[in-house]
N, C-alpha and C. Protein backbone atom coordinates (compact mmCIF):
# COMPACT_ATOMS: atom_id res chain seq x y z
N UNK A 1 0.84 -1.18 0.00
CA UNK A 1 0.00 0.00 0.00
C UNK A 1 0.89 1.25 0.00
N UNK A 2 0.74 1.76 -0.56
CA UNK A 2 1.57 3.35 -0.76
C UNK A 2 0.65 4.11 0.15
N UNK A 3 1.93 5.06 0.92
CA UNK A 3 1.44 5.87 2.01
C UNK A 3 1.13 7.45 0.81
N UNK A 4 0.18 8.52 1.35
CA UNK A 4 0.11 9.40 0.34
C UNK A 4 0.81 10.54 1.31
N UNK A 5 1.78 11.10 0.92
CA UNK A 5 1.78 12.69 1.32
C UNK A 5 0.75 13.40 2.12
N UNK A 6 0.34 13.58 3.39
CA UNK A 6 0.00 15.24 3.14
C UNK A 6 -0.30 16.17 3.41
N UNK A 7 1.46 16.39 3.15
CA UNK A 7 1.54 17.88 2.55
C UNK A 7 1.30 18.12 0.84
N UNK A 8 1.60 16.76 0.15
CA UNK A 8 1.71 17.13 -1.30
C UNK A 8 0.18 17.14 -1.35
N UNK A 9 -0.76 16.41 -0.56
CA UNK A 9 -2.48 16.34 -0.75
C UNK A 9 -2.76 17.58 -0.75
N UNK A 10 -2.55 18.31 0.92
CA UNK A 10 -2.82 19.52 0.86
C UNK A 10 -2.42 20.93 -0.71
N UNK A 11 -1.27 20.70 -0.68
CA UNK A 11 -0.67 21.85 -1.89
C UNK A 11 -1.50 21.39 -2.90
N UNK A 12 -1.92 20.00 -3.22
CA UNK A 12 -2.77 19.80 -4.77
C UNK A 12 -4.26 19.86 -4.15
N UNK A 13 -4.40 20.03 -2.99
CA UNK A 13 -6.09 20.51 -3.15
C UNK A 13 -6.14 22.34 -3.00
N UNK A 14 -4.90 22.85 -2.45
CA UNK A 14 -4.77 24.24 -2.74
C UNK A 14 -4.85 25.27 -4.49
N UNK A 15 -4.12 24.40 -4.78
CA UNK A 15 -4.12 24.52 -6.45
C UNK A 15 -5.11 24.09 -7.48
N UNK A 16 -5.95 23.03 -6.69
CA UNK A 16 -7.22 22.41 -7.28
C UNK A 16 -8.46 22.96 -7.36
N UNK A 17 -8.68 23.32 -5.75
CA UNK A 17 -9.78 23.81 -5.36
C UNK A 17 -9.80 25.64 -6.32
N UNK A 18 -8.78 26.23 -6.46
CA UNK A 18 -8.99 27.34 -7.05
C UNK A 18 -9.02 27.07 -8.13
N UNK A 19 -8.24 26.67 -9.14
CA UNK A 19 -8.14 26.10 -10.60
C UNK A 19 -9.91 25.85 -11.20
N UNK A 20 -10.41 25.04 -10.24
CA UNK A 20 -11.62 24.57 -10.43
C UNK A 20 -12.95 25.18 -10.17
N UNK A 21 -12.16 26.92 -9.57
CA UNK A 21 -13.39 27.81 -8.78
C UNK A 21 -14.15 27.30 -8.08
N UNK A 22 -14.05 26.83 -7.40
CA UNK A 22 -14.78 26.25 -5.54
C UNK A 22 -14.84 27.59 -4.71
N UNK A 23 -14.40 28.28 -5.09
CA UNK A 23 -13.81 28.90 -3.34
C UNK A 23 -14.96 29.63 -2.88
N UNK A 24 -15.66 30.09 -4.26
CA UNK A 24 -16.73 31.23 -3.78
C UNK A 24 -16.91 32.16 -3.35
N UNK A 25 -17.52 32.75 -3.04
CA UNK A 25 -17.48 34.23 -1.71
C UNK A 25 -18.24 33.99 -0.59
N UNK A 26 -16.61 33.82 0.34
CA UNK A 26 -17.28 33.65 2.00
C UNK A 26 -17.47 34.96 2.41
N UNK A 27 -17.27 36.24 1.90
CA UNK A 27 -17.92 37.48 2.39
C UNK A 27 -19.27 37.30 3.27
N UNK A 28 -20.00 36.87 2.00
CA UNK A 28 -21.95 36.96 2.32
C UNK A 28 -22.38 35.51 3.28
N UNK A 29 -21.29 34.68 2.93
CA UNK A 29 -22.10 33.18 3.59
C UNK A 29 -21.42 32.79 4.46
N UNK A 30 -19.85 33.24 5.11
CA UNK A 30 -19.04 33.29 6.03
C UNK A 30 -18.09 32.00 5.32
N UNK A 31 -17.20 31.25 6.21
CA UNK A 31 -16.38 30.58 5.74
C UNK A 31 -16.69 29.24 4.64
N UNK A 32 -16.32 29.10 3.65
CA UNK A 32 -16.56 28.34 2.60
C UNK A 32 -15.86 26.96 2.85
N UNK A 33 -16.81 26.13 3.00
CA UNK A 33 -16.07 24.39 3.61
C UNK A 33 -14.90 24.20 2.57
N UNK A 34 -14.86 24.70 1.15
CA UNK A 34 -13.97 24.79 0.56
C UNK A 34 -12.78 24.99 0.44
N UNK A 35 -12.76 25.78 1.33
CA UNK A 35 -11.66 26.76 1.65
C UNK A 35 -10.88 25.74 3.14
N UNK A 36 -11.21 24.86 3.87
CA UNK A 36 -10.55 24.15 5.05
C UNK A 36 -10.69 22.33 4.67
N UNK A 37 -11.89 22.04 4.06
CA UNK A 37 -12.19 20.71 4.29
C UNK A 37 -11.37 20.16 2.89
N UNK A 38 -10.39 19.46 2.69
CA UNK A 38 -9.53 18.75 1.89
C UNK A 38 -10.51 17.56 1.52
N UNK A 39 -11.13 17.17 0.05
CA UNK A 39 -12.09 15.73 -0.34
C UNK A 39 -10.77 14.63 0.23
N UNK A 40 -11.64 13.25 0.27
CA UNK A 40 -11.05 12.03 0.26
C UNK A 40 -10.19 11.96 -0.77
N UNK A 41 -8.94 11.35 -0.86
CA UNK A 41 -7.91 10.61 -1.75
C UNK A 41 -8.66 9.07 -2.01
N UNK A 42 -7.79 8.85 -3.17
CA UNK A 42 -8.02 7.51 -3.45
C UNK A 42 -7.59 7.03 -4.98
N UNK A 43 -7.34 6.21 -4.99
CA UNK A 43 -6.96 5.47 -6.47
C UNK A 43 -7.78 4.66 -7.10
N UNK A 44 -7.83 4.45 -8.51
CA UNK A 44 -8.38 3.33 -9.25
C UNK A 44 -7.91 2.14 -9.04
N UNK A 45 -9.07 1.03 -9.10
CA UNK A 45 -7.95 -0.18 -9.36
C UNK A 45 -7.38 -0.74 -8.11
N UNK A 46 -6.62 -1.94 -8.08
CA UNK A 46 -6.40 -2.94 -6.84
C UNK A 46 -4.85 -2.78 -6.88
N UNK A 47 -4.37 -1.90 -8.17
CA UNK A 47 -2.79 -2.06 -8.26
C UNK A 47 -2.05 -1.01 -8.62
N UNK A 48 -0.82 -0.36 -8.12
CA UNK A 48 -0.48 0.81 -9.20
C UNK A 48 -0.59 0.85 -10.75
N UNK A 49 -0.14 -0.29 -11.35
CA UNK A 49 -0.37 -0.04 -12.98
C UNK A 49 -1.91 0.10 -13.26
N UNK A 50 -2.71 -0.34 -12.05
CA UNK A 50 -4.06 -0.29 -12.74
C UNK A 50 -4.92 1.56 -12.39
N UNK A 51 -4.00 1.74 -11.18
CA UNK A 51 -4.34 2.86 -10.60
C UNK A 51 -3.64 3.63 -12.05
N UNK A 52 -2.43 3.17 -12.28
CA UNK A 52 -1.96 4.52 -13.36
C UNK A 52 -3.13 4.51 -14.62
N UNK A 53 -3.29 3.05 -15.31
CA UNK A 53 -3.65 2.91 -16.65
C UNK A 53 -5.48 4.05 -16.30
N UNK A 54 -6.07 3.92 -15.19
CA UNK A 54 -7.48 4.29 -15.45
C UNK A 54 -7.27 5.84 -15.06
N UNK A 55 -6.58 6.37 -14.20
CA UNK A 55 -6.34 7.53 -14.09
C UNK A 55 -5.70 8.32 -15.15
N UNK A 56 -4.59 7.54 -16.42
CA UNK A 56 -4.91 8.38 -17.84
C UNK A 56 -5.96 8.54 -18.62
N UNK A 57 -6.95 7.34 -18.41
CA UNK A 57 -7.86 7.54 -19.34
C UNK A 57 -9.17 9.15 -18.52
N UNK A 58 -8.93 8.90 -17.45
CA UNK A 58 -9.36 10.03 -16.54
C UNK A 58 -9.04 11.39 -17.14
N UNK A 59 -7.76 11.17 -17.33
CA UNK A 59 -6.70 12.31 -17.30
C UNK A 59 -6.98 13.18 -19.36
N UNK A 60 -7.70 11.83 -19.88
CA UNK A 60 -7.58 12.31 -21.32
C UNK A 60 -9.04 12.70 -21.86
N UNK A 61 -10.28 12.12 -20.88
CA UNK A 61 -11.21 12.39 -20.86
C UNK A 61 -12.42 11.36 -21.66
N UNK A 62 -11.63 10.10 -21.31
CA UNK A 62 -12.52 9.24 -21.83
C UNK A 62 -13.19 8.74 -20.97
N UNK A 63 -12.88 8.20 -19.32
CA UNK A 63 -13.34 7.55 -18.43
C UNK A 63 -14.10 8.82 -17.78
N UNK A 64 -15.19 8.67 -17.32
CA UNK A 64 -16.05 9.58 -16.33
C UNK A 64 -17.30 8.71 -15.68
N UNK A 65 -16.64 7.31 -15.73
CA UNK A 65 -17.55 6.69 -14.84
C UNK A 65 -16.65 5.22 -14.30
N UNK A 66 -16.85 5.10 -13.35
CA UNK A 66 -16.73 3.73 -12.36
C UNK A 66 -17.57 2.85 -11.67
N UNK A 67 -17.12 1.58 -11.30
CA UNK A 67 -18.55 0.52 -10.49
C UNK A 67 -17.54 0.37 -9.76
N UNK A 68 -18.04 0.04 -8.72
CA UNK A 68 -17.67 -0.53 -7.41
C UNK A 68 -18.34 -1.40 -6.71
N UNK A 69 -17.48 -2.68 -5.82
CA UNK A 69 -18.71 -3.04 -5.00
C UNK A 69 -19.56 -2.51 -4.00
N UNK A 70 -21.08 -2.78 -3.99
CA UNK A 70 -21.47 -1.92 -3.11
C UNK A 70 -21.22 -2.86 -1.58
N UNK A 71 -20.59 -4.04 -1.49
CA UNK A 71 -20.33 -4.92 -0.21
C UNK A 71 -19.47 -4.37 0.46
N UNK A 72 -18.42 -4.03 -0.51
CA UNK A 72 -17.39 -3.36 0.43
C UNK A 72 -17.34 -2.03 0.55
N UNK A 73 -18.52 -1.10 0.21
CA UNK A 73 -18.73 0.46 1.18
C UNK A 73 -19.19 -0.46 2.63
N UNK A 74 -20.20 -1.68 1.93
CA UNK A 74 -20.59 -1.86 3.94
C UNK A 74 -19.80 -2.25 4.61
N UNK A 75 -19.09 -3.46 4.22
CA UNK A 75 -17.88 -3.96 4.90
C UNK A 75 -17.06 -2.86 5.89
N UNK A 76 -16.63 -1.83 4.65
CA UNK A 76 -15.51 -0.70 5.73
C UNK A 76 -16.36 0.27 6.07
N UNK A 77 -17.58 0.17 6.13
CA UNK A 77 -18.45 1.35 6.71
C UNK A 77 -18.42 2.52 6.36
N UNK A 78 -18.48 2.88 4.70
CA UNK A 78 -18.14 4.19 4.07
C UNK A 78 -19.22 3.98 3.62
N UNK A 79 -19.97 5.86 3.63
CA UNK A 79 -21.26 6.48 2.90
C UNK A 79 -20.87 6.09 1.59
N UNK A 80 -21.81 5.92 1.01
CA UNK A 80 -21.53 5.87 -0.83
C UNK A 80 -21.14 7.46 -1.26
N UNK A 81 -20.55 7.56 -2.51
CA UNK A 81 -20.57 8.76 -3.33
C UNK A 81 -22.30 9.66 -3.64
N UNK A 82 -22.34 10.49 -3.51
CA UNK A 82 -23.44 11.25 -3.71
C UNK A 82 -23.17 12.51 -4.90
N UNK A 83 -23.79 12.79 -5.26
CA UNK A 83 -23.88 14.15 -6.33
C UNK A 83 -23.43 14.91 -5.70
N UNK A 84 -22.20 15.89 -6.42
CA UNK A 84 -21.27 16.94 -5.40
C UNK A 84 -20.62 16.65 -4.90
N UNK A 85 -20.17 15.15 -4.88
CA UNK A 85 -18.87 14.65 -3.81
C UNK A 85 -17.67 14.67 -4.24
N UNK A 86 -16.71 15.45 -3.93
CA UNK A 86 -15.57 15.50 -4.19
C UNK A 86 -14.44 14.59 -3.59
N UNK A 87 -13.58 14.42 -4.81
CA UNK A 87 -12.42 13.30 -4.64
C UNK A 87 -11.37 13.51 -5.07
N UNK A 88 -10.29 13.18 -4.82
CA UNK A 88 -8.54 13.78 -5.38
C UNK A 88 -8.61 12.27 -5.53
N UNK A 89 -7.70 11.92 -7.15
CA UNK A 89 -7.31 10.62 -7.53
C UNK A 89 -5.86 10.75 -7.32
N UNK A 90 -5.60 9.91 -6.72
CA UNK A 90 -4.13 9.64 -7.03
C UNK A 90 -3.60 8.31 -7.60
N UNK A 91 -2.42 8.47 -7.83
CA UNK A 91 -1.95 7.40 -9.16
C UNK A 91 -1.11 6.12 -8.88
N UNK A 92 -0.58 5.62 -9.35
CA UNK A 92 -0.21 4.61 -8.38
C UNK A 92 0.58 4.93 -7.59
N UNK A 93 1.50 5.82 -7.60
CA UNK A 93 2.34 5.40 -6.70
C UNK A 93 2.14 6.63 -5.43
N UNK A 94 0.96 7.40 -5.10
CA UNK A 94 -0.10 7.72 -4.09
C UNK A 94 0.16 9.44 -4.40
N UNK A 95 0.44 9.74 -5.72
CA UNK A 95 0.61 11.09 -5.26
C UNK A 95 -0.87 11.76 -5.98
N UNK A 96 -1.26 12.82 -5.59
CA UNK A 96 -2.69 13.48 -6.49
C UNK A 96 -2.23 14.10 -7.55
N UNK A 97 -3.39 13.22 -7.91
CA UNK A 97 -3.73 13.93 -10.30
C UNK A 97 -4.48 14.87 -10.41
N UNK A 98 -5.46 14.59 -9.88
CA UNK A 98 -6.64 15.19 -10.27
C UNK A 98 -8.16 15.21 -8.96
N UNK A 99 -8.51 16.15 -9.56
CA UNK A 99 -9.95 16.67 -8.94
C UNK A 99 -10.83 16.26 -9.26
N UNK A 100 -12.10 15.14 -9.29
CA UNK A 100 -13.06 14.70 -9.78
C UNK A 100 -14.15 15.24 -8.79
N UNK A 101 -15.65 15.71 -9.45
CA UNK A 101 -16.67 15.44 -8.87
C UNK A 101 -17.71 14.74 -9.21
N UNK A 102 -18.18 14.05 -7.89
CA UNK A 102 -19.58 12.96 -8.49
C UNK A 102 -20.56 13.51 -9.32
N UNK A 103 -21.07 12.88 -10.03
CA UNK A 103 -22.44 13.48 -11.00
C UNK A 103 -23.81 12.78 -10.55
N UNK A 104 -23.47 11.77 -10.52
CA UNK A 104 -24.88 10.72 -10.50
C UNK A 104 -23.93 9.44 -9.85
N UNK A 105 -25.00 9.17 -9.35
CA UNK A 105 -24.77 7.56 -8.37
C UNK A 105 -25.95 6.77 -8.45
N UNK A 106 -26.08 5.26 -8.87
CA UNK A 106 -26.74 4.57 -8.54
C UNK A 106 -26.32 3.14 -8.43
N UNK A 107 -27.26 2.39 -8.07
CA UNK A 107 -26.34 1.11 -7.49
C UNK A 107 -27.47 -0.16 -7.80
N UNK A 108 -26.99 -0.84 -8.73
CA UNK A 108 -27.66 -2.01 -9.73
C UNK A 108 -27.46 -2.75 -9.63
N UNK A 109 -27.87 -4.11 -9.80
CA UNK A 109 -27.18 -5.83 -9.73
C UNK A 109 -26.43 -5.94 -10.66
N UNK A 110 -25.31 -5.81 -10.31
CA UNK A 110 -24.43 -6.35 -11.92
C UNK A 110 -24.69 -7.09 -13.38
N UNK A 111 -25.51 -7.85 -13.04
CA UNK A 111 -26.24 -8.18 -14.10
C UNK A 111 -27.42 -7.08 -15.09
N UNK A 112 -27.23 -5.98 -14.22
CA UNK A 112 -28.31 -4.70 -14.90
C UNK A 112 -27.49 -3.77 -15.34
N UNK A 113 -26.17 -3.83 -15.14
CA UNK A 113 -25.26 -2.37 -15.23
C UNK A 113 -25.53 -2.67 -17.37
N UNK A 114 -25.75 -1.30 -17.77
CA UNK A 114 -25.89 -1.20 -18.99
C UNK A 114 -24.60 -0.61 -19.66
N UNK A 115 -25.38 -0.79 -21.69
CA UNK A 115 -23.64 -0.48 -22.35
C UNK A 115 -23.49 1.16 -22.42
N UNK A 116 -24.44 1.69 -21.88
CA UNK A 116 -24.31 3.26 -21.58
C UNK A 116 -22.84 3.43 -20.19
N UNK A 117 -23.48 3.07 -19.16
CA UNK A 117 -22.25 2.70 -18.09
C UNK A 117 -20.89 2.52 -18.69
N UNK A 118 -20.66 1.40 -19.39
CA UNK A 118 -19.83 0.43 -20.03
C UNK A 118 -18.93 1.63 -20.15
N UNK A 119 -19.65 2.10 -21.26
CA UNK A 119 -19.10 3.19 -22.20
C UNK A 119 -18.40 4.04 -21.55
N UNK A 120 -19.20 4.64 -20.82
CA UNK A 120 -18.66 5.34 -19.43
C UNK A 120 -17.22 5.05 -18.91
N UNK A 121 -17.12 4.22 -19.01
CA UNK A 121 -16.19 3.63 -17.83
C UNK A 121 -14.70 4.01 -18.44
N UNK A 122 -15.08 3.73 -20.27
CA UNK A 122 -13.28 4.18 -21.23
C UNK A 122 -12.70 2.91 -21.11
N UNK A 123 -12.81 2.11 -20.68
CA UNK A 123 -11.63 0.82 -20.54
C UNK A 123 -11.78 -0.31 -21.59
N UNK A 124 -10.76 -0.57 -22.32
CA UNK A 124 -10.67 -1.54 -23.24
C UNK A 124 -11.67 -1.01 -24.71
N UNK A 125 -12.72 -1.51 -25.69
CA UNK A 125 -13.19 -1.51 -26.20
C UNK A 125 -14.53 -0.49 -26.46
N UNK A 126 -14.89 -0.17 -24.93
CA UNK A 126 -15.69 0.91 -24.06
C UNK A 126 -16.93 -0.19 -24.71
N UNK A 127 -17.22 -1.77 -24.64
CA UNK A 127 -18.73 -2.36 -24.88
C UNK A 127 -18.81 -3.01 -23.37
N UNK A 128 -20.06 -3.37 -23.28
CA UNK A 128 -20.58 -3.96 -22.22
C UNK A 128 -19.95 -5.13 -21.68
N UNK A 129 -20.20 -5.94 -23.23
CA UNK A 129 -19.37 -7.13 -22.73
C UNK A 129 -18.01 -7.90 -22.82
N UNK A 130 -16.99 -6.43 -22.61
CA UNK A 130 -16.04 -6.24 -22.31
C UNK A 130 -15.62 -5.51 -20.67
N UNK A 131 -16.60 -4.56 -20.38
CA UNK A 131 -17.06 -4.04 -18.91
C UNK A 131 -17.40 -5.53 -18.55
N UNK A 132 -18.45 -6.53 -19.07
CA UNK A 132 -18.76 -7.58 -18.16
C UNK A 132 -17.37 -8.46 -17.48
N UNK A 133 -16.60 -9.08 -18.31
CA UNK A 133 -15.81 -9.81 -18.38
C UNK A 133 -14.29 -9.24 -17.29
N UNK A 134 -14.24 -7.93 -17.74
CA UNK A 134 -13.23 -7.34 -16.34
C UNK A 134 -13.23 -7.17 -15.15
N UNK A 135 -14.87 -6.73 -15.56
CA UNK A 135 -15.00 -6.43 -13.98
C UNK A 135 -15.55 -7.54 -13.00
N UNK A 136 -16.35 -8.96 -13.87
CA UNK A 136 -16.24 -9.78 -12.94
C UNK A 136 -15.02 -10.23 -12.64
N UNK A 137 -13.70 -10.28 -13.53
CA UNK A 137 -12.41 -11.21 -12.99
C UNK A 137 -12.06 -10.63 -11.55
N UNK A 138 -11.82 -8.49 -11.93
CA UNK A 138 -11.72 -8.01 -10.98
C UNK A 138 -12.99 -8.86 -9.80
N UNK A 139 -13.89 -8.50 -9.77
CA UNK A 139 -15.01 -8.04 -8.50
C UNK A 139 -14.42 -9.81 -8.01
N UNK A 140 -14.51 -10.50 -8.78
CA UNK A 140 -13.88 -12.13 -7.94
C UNK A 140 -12.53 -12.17 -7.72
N UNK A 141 -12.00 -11.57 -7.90
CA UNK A 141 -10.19 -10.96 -7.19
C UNK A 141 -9.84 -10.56 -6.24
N UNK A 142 -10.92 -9.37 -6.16
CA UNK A 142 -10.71 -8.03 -4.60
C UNK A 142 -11.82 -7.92 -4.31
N UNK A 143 -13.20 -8.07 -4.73
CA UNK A 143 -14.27 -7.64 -4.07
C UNK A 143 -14.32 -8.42 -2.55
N UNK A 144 -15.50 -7.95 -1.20
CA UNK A 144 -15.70 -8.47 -0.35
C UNK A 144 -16.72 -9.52 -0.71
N UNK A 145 -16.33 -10.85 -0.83
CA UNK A 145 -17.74 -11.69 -1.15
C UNK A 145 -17.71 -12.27 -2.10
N UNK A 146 -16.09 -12.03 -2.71
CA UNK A 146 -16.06 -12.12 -4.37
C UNK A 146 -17.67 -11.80 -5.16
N UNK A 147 -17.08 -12.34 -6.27
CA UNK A 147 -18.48 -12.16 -7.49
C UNK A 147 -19.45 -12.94 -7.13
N UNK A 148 -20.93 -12.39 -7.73
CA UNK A 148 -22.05 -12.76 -7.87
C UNK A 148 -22.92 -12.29 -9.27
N UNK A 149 -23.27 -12.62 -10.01
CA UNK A 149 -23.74 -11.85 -10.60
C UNK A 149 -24.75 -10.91 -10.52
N UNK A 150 -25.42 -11.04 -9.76
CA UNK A 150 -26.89 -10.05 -9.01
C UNK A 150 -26.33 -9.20 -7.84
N UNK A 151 -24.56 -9.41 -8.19
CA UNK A 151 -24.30 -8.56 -6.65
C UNK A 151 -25.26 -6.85 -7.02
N UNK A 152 -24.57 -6.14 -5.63
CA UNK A 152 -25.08 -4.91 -6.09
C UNK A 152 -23.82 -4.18 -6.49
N UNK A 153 -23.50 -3.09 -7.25
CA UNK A 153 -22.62 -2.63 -7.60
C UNK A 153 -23.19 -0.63 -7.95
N UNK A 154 -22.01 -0.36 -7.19
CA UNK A 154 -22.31 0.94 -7.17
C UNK A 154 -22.10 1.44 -8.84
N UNK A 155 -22.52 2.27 -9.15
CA UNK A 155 -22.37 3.25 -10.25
C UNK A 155 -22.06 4.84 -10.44
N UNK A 156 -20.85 5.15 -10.58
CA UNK A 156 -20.91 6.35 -10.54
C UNK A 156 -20.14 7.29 -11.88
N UNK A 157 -20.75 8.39 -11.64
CA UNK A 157 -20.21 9.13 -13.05
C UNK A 157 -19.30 10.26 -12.29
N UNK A 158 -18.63 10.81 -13.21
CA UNK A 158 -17.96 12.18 -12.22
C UNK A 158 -17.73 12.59 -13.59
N UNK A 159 -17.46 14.10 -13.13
CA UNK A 159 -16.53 15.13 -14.22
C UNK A 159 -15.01 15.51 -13.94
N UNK A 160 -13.90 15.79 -14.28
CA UNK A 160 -12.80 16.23 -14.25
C UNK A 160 -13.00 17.62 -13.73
N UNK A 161 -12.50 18.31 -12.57
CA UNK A 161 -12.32 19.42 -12.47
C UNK A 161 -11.21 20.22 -12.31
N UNK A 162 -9.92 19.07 -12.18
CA UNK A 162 -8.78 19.63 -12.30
C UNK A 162 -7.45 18.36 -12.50
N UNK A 163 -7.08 18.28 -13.11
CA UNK A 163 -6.08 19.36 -14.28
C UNK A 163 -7.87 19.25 -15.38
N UNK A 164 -7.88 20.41 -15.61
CA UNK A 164 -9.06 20.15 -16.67
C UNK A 164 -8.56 19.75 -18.27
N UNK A 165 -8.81 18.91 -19.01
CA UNK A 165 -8.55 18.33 -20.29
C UNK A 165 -8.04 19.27 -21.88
């Protein structure tokens, strides 16, 4: 597991958060959570090369969506992603890329995730049943519970907000 910086977190959510106009005007509304609360870190993927390979396609603007299992938000007791949720990706080897925010979240039986999603996702071929085939090897690799096909699986979209494309 790579430890992340941070201080380098902090300096790239300093440079992020403005780049991306967050900051707002705390004049009228007083202090802007923007301005103190640093989003969660985190990487793609179970591995650095996998953390690097999906964070270029991030980085070039093909990927703007991910699945996840939804077993293991319960497992480690993490809220799901919501609309407006902000995240710093970092790459494999733990330092921050980029600024993503959530768009849409929903959470389907794997067997329902569609080739709209797929597409979404940028990886390999960008068809469904190429999304099918990875992500079960993955979800029976690292998921909690391994694979099922009716598992539930989160869905989420985000936009790039910094380095912007």
């Amino acid at each position: 597991m790579v430890i992340t910086d941070e201080d380098e977190l902090d300096a790239f959510w300093d440079i992020a958060r403005e780049h991306a106009s967050l900051a707002g005007v705390p004049v009228y509304t007083g202090e802007n959570p923007f301005r103190t609360l640093r989003p969660p870190s985190w990487a793609f993927g179970a591995t650095p090369e996998h953390a690097d390979e999906l964070l270029g396609l991030v980085l070039d603007g093909t990927k703007t969506a991910t699945a996840s299992s939804y077993t293991d938000y319960a497992e480690e007791g993490e809220q799901l992603p919501a609309p407006g949720t902000l995240s710093i990706v970092l790459d494999g080897s733990g330092h921050p890329r980029a600024l993503v925010v959530t768009t849409d979240v929903r959470v389907v039986p794997f067997d329902q995730v569609d080739a709209d999603h797929a597409r979404g996702e940028g990886e390999g071929d960008r068809s469904l049943d190429h999304w099918r085939a990875v992500h079960e090897r993955f979800f029976d690799e690292h998921a909690d519970g391994g694979f099922l096909p009716d598992m539930p699986v989160v869905l989420e979209r985000f936009r790039l907000l910094y380095p912007t494309t």
